[in-house]
Every structure is written in structure tokens, then in C-alpha cells.
Protein backbone atom coordinates (compact mmCIF):
# COMPACT_ATOMS: atom_id res chain seq x y z
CA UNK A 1 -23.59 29.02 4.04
CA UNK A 2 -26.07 31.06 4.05
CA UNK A 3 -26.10 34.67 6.13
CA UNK A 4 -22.59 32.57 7.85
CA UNK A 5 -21.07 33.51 4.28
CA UNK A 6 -21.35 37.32 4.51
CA UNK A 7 -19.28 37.10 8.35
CA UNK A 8 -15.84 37.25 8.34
CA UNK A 9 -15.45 35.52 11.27
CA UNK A 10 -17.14 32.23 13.07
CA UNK A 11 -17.81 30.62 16.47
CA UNK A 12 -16.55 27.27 16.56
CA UNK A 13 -20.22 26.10 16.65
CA UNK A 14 -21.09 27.65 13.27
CA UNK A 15 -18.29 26.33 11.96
CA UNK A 16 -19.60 22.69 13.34
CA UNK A 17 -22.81 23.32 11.68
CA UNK A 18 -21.09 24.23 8.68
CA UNK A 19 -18.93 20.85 8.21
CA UNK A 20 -22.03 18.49 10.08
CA UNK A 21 -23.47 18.28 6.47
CA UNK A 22 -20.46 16.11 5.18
CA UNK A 23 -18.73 15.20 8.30
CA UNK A 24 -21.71 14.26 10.91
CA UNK A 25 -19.04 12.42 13.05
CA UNK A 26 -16.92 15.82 13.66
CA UNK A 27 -17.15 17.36 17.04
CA UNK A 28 -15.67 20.39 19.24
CA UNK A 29 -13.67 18.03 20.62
CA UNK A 30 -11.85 17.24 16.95
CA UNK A 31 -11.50 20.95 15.68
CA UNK A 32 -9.68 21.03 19.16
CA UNK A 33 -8.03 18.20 18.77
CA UNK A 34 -6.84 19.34 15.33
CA UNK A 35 -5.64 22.73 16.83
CA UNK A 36 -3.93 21.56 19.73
CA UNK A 37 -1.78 19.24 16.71
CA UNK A 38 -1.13 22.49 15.08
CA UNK A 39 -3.42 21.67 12.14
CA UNK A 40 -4.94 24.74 12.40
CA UNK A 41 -4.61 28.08 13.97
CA UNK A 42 -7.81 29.71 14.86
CA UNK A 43 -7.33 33.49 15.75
CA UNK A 44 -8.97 34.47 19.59
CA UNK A 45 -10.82 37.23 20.31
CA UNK A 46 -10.07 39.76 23.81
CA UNK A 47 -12.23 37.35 25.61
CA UNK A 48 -10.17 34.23 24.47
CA UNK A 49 -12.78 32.72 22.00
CA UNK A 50 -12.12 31.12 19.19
CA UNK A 51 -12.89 32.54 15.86
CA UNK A 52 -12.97 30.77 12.54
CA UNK A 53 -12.41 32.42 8.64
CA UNK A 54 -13.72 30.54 5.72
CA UNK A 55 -10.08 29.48 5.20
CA UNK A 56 -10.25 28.21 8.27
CA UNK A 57 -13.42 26.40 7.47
CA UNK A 58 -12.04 24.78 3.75
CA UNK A 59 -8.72 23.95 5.94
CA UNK A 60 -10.90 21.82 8.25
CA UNK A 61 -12.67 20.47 5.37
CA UNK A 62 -9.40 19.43 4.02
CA UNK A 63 -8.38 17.65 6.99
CA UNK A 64 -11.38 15.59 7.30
CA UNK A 65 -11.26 14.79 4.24
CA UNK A 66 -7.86 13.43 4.38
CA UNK A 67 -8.73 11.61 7.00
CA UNK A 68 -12.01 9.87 6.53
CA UNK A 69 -11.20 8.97 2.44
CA UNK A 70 -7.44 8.11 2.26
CA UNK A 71 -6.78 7.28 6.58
CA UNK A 72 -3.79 10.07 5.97
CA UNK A 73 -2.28 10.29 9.27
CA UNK A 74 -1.88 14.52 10.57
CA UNK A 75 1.78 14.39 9.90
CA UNK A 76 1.12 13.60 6.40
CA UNK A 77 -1.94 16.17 5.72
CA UNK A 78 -0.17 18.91 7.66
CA UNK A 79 3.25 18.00 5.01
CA UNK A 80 0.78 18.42 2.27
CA UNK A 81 -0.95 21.99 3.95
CA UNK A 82 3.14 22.98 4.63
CA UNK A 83 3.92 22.63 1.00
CA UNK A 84 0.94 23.50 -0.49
CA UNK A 85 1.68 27.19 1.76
CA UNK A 86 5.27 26.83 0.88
CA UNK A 87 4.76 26.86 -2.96
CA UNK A 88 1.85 29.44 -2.46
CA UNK A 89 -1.20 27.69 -3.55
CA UNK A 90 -4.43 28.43 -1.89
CA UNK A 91 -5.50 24.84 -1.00
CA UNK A 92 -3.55 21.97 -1.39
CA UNK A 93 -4.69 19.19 -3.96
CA UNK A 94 -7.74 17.65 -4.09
CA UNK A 95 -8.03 13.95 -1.74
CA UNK A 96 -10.22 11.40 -1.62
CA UNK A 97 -12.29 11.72 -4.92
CA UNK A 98 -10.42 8.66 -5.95
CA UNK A 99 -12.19 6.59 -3.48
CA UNK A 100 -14.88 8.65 -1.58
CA UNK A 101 -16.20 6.92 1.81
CA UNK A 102 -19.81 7.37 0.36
CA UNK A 103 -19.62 5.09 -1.79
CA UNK A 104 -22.73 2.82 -2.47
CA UNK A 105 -22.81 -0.50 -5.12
CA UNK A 106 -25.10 -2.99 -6.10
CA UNK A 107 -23.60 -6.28 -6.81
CA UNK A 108 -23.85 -5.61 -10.23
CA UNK A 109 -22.36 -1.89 -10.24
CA UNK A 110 -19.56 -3.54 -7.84
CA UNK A 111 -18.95 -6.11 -10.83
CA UNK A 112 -18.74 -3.98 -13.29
CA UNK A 113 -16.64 -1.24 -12.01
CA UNK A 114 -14.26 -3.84 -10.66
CA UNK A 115 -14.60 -5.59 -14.23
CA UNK A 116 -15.22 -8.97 -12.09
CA UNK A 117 -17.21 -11.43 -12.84
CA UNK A 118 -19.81 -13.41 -10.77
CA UNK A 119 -18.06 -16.70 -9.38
CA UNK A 120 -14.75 -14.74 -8.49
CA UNK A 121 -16.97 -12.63 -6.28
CA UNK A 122 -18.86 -15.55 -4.69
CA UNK A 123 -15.29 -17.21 -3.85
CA UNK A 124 -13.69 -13.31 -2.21
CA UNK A 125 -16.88 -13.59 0.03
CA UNK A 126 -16.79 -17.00 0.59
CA UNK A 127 -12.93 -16.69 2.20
CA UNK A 128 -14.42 -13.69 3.82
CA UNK A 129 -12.22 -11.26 1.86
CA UNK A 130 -15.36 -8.85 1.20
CA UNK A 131 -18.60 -8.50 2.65
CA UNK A 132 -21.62 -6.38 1.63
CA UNK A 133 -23.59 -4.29 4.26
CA UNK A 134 -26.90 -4.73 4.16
CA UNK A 135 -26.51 -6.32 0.18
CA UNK A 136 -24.32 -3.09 -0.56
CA UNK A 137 -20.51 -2.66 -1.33
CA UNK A 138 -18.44 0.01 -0.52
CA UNK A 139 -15.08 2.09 -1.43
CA UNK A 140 -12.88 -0.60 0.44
CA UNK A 141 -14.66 -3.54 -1.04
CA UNK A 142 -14.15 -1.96 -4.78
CA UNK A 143 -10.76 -1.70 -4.37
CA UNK A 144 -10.77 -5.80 -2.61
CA UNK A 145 -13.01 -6.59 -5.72
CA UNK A 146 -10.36 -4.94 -8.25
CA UNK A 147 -6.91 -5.74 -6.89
CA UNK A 148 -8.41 -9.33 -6.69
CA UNK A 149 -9.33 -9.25 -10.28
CA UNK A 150 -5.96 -8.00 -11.16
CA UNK A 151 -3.86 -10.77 -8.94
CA UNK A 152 -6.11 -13.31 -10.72
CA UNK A 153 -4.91 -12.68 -13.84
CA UNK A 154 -1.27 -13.63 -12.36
CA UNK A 155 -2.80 -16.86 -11.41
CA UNK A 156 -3.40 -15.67 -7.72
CA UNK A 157 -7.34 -16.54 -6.90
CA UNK A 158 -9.10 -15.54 -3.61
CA UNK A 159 -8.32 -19.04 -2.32
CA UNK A 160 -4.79 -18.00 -2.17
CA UNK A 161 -5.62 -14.88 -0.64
CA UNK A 162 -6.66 -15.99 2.41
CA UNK A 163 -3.30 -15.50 3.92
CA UNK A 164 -3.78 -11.92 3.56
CA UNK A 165 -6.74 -11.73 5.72
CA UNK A 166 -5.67 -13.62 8.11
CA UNK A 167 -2.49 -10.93 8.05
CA UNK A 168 -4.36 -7.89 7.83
CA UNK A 169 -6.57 -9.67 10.40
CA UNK A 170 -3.62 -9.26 12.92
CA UNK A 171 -2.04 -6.06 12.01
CA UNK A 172 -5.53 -4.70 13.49
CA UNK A 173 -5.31 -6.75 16.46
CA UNK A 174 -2.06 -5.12 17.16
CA UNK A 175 -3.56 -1.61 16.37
CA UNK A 176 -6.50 -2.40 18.31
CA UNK A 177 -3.56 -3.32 21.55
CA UNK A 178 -1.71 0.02 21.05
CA UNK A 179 -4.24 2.29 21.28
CA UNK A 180 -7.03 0.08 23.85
CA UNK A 181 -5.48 2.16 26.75
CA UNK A 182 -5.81 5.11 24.84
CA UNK A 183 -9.39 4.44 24.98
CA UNK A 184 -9.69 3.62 28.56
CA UNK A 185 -8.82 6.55 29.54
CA UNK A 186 -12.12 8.89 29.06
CA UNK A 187 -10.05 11.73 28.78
CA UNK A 188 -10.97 14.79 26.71
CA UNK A 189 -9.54 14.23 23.55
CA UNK A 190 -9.08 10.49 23.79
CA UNK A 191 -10.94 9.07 21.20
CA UNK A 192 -9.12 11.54 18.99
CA UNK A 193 -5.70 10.71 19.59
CA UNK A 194 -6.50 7.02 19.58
CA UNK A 195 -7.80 7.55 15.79
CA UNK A 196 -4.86 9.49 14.87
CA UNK A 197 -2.27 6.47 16.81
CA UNK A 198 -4.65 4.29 14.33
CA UNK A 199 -3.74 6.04 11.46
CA UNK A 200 -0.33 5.97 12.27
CA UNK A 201 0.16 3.14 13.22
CA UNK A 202 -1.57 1.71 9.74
CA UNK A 203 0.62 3.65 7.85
CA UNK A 204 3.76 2.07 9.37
CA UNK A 205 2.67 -1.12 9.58
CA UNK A 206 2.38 -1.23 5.63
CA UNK A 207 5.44 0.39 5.22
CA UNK A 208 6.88 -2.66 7.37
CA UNK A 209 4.73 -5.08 5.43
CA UNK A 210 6.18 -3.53 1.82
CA UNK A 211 9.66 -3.29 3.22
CA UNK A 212 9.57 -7.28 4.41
CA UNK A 213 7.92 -7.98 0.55
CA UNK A 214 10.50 -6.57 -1.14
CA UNK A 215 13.21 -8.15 1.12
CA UNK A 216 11.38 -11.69 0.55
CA UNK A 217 11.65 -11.10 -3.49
CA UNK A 218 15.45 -10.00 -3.33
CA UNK A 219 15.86 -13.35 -1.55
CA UNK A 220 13.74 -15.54 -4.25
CA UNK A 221 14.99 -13.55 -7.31
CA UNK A 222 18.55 -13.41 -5.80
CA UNK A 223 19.10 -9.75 -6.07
């Protein structure tokens, strides 16, 4: 940080040059955002500006990270910044290093770290279950590549996965129709709270997805 670390305190455009390095995406318009959710509380100086401590900072850091590596809605990561304060530890657990958004594989890395092998990866991209960028694979697609290799050892192949893409396929649709006028309305703050109904939204939807699962297999197994 630099001649930032010896100050105790931080305009809120320090602090954005501060968190630019991992988050580029973050804005004055998130930290806002974030404070007006009660995420964070910033102390004000006599003139009314905001300034920032290096708890402050690692809080924010936390957020993001919750965010951007795990799609934690705010009510979640401000229940895990409530207990963490609650049982008096500094700084809640560690997220995200299971599955960091950074991450970059060859087809080869992606078949080995997903223990796959070569034809079962031809046949997920061929149903359009997982697609490299620009001949590189990412968190999400490790974790397509892996629960794939797992279900095919139950007999369940990427041919009779399709179903699930076409589902997840319209659980988006129906995220992307909540929060469209969200977006339309230009407002300060918009694109924000759109990406938080998002996340919110996600998280119930696959709690309603689980729920009818389970339901389904109490019917078949008669229980």
C-alpha cells in the first residue's frame, strides 16, 4: 500500500485504487452500494466525507470476494461478517480459494485436474455443456468437467445431461426477466442492485431446484 499504509484513514478513491489491483470491475458506485446495504460503515469526517480504515479496506475485500468467487448474495456475506463479529474473530473465514475466478486451464491441465479423459470432454462440449474461451477453461468449467466425471461413473454421460442445460438455460432467462427493468432504469446504483437481485435470485432458485429433487426421489423411492 505503499505511503496509503502509514494513514489511518482513506478517501474513498484511495481505497478504489487500493482494491482496482484484484477487483478492476469495482467502482464508487459499489463501495456505495455496499454501504447503503449496511455492508459497511465508513466513518465521515465534519465535512461529510467518507473515510476508510484498513479494516474497512480487508472488509471490502471480503465482500468482493464473496461475491465474484462463490456469487454469495449480501445477506449471506453480511451473516458470515455478523458472526464472524459476534464470536470475535478479526475477519471472517477465508472464500473463494476453493474455486478462484482467475482461473486459467489448458485442455490438458482441465483433464487432469478434473481426472477426465479426452472423449468425455469432446461429448460435454459437443452438448454444449462447457466451452473454452479463446482454447482456455475456467473455474466454472472445472467444476462442469468434474461433477460430469463423477455422474459418469453412476452411468449418467453428458448425453443425458443435456436436460440440465436446457434447465439451467431457463432459470437464467427468468433471472435475466426479473432484474431487465432493473437495468432500464439508468439509475445510480442500478447495475448494482440488479447483480445483487441476480445473486439472489440464483440462490433461491437452486434451493427450489434441490427442494423439487428431493421431493421427486421421495416419490420414486417411496419415502
Amino acid at each position: 500500500m505503499g505511503a496509503q499504509a502509514a494513514r489511518a484513514f482513506m478517501s474513498i478513491g484511495e481505497v478504489l485504487e487500493i482494491l482496482r489491483g484484484d477487483f478492476p470491475d469495482v467502482t464508487v458506485s459499489k463501495i456505495r452500494f455496499l454501504e447503503g446495504e449496511g455492508l459497511i460503515e465508513p466513518q465521515r469526517s465534519p465535512s461529510g466525507y467518507r473515510k476508510f480504515t484498513h479494516a474497512d479496506v480487508e472488509r471490502l475485500r471480503y465482500i468482493l470476494t464473496a461475491q465474484r468467487d462463490r456469487y454469495l448474495p449480501l445477506r449471506v456475506i453480511k451473516d458470515h461478517l455478523d458472526t464472524a463479529e459476534r464470536d470475535g474473530v478479526t475477519r471472517p473465514r477465508a472464500v473463494g480459494a476453493e474455486s478462484p475466478a482467475e482461473i486459467r486451464l489448458s485442455r490438458a491441465e482441465l483433464l487432469e485436474a478434473a481426472a477426465l479423459d479426452e472423449e468425455t470432454l469432446v461429448e460435454l462440449e459437443d452438448y454444449g455443456l462447457l466451452t473454452p474461451v479463446a482454447r482456455w477453461y475456467d473455474a466454472e468449467a472445472l467444476t462442469v468437467a468434474r461433477a460430469s466425471g463423477a455422474l459418469s461413473r453412476f452411468g449418467l454421460h453428458p448425453r443425458h445431461l443435456r436436460v440440465l442445460r436446457a434447465a439451467a438455460e431457463r432459470e437464467a432467462g427468468l433471472v435475466e426477466q426479473a432484474v431487465a427493468p432493473l437495468l432500464r432504469r439508468r439509475a445510480p446504483g442500478a447495475v448494482d442492485q440488479a447483480e445483487e437481485t441476480a445473486r439472489e435470485l440464483s440462490v433461491l432458485l437452486q434451493e427450489l431446484h434441490a427442494a423439487l429433487v428431493r421431493g421427486g426421489l421421495r416419490g420414486i423411492l417411496g419415502r
